[in-house]
N, C-alpha and C. Protein backbone atom coordinates (compact mmCIF):
# COMPACT_ATOMS: atom_id res chain seq x y z
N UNK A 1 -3.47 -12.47 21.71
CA UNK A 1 -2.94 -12.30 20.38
C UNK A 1 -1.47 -11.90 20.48
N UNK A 2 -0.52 -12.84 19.80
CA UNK A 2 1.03 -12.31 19.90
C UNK A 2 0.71 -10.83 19.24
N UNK A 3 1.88 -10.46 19.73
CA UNK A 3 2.07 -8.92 19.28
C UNK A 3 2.68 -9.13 17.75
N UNK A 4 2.97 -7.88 16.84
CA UNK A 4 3.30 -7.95 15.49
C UNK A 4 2.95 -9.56 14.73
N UNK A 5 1.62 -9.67 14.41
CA UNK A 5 0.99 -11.90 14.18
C UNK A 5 0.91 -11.20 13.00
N UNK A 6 1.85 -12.23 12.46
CA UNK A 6 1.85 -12.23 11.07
C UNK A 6 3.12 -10.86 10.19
N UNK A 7 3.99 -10.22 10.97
CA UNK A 7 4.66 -9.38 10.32
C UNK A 7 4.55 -8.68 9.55
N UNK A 8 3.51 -7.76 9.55
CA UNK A 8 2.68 -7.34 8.66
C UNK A 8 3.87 -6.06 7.96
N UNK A 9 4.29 -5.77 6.62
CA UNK A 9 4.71 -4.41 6.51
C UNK A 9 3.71 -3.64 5.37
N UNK A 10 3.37 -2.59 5.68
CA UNK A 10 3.09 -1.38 4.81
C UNK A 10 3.87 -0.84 3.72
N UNK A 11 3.94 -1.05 2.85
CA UNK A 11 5.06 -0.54 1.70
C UNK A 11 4.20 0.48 0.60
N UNK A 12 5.26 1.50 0.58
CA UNK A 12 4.83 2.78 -0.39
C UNK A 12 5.67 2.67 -1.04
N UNK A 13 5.82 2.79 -2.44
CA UNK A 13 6.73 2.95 -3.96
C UNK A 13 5.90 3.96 -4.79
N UNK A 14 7.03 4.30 -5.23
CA UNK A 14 6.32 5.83 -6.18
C UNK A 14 7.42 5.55 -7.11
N UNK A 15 6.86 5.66 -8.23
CA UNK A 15 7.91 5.63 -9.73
C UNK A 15 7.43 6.82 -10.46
N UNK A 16 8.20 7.66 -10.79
CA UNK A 16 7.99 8.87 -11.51
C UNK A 16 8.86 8.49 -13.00
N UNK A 17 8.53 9.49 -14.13
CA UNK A 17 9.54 9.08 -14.87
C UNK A 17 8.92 10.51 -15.90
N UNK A 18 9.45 11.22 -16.44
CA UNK A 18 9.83 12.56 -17.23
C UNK A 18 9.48 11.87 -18.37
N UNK A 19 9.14 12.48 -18.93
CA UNK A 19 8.28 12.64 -20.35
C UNK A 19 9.11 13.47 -21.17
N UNK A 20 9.44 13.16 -22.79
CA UNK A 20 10.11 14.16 -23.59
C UNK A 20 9.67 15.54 -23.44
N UNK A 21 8.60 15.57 -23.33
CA UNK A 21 8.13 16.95 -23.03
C UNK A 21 8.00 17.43 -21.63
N UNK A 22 6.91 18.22 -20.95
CA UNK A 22 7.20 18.75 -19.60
C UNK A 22 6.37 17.91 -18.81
N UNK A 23 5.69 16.58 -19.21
CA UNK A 23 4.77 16.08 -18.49
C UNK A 23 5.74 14.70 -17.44
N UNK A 24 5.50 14.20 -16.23
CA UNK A 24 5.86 13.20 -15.58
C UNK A 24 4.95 12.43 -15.33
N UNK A 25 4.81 11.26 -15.78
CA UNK A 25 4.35 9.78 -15.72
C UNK A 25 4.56 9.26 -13.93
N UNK A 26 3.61 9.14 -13.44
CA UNK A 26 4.03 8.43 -12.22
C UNK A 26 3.10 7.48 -11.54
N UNK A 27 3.58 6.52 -10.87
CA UNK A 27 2.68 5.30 -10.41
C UNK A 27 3.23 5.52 -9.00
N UNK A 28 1.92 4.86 -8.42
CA UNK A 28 1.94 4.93 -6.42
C UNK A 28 1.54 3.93 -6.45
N UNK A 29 1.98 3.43 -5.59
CA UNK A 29 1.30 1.78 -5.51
C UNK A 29 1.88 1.40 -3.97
N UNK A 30 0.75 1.17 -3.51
CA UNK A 30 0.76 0.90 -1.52
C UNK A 30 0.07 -0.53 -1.25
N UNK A 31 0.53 -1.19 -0.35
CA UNK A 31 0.37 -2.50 -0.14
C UNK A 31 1.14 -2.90 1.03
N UNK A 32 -0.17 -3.84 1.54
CA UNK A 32 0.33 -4.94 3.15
C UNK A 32 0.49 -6.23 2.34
N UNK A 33 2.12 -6.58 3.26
CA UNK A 33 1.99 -8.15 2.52
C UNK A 33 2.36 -8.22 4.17
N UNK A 34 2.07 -9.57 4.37
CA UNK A 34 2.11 -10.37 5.80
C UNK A 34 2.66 -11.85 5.84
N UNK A 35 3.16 -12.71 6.46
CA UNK A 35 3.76 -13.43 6.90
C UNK A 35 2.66 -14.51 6.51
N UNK A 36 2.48 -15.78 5.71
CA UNK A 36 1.95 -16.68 5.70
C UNK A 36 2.26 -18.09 5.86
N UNK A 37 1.52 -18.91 5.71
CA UNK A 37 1.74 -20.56 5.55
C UNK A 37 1.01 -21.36 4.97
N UNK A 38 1.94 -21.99 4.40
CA UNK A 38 0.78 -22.85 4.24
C UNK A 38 0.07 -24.52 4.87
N UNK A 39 -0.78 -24.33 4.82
CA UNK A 39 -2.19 -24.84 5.25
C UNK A 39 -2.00 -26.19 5.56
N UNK A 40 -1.23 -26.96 4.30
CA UNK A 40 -0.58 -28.32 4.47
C UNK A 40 0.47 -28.59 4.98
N UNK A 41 1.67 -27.82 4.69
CA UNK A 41 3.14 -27.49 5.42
C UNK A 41 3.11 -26.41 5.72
N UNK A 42 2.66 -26.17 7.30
CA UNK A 42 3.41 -24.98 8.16
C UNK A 42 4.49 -24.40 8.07
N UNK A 43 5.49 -25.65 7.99
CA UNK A 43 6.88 -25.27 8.01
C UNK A 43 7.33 -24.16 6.91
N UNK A 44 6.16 -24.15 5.76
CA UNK A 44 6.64 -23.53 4.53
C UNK A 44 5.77 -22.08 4.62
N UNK A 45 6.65 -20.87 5.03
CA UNK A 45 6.16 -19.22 5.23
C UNK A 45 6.66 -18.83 4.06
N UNK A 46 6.38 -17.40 4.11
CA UNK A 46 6.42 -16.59 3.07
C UNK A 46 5.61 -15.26 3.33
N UNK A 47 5.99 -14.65 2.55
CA UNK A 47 5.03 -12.79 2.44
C UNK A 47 4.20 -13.02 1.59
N UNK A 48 3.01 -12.90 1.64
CA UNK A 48 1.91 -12.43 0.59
C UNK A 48 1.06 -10.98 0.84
N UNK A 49 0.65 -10.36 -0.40
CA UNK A 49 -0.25 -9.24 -0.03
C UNK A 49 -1.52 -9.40 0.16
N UNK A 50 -1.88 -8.46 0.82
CA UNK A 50 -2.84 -8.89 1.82
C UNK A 50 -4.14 -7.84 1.69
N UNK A 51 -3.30 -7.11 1.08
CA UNK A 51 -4.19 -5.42 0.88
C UNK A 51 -3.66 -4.43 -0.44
N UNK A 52 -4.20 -3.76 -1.49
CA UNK A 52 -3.16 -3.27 -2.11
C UNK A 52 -4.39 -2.30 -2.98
N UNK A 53 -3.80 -1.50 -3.02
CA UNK A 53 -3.84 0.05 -4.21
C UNK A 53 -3.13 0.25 -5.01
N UNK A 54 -3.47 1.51 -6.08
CA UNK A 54 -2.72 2.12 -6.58
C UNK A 54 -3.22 2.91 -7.72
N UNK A 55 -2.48 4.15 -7.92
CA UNK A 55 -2.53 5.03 -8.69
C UNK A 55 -1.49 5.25 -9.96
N UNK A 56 -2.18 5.78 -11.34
CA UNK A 56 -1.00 6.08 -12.50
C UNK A 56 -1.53 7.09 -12.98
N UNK A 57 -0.43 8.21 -13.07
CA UNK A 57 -1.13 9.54 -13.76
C UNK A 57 0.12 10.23 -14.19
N UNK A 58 -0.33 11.46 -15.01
CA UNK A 58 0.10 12.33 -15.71
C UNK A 58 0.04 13.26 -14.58
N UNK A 59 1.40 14.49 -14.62
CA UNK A 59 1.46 15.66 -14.38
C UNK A 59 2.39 16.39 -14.91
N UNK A 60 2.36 17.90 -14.64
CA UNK A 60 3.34 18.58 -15.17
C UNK A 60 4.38 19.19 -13.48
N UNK A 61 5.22 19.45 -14.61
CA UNK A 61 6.16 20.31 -13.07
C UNK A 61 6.11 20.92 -12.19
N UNK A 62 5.20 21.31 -12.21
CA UNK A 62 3.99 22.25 -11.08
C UNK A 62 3.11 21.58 -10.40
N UNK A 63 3.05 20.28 -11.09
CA UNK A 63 1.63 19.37 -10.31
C UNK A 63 2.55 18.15 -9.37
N UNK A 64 4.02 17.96 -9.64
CA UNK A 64 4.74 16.92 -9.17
C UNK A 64 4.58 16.99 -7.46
N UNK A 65 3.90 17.98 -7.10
CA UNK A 65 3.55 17.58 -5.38
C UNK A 65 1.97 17.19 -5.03
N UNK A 66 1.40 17.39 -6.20
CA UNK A 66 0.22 16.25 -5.91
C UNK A 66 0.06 14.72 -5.36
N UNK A 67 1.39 14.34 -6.36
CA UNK A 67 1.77 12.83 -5.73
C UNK A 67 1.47 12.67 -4.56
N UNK A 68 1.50 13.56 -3.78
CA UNK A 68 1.91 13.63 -1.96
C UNK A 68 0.39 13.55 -1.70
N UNK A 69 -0.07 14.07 -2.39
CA UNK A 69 -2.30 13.62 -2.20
C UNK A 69 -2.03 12.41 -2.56
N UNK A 70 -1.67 11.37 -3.69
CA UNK A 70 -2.01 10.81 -3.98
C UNK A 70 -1.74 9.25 -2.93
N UNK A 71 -0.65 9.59 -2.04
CA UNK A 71 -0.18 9.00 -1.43
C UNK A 71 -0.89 8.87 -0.19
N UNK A 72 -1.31 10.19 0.45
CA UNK A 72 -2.09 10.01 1.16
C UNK A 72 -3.53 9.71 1.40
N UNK A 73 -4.09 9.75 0.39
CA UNK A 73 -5.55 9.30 0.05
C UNK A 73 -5.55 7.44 0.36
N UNK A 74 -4.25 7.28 -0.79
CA UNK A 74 -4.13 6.07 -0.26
C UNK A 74 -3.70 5.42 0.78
N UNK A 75 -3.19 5.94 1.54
CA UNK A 75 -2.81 5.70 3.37
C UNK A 75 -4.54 5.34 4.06
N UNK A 76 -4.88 6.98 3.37
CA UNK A 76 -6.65 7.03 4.39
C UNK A 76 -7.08 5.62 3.90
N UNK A 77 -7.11 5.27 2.54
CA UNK A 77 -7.91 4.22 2.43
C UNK A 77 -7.87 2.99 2.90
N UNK A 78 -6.35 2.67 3.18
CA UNK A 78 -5.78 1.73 4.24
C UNK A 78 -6.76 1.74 5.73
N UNK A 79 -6.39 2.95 6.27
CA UNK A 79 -6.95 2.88 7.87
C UNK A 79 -8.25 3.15 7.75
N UNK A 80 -9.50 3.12 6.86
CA UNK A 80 -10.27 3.07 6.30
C UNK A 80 -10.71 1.46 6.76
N UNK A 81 -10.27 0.73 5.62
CA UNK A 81 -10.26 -0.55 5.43
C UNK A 81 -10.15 -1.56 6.84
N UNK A 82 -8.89 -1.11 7.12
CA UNK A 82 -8.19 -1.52 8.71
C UNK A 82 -9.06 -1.77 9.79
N UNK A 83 -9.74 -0.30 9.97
CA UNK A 83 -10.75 -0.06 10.91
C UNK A 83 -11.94 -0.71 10.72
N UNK A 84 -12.05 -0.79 9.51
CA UNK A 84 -13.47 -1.90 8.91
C UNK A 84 -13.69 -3.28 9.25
N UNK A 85 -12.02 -3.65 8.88
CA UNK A 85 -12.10 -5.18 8.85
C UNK A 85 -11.70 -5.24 10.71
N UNK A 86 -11.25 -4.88 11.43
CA UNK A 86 -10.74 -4.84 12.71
C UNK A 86 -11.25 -3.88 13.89
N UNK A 87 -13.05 -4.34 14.34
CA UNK A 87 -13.43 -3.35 14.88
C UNK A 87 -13.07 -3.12 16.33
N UNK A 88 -12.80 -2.52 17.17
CA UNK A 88 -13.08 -2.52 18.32
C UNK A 88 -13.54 -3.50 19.22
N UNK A 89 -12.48 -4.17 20.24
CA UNK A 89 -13.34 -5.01 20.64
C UNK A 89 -14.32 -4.86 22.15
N UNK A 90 -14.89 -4.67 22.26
CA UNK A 90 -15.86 -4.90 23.47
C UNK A 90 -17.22 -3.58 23.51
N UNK A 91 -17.00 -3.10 22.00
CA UNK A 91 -18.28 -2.31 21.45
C UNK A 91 -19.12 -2.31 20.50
């Protein structure tokens, strides 16, 4: 198997956004897009996603480091998945 098949990247985005009042609106959203082709013309690649989550919630100014759970839950669920679809080979 070439090494890095398919160029796989991991991407994390977090959009926060303040509320007239004391609450912040924020979205997490994590996703593999990877290197493709297509099927009829090789010649023709591109990124598609391959894997993807995401979270939208309410907090207040005190809760704005939850995000950082929220981010990581969704990481676990990645290497979760990863490990699922990609077991070990010779066990």
């Amino acid at each position: 198997m070439r090494e890095h098949a398919g160029l796989p990247l991991f991407k994390v985005l977090i959009n926060v956004h303040k509320t007239e009042g004391r609450f912040f609106i924020y979205t997490v959203d994590l996703d593999v897009e990877q290197s493709v082709q297509l099927v009829r013309r090789p010649a023709i690649q591109t990124y598609a996603p391959t894997w993807k989550t995401g979270s939208l919630g309410v907090v207040s100014q005190d809760q704005l480091a939850n995000i950082k759970e929220v981010v990581l839950q969704g990481t676990d669920e990645f290497v979760s998945d990863f490990a699922q679809a990609n077991p070990p080979r010779g066990t």
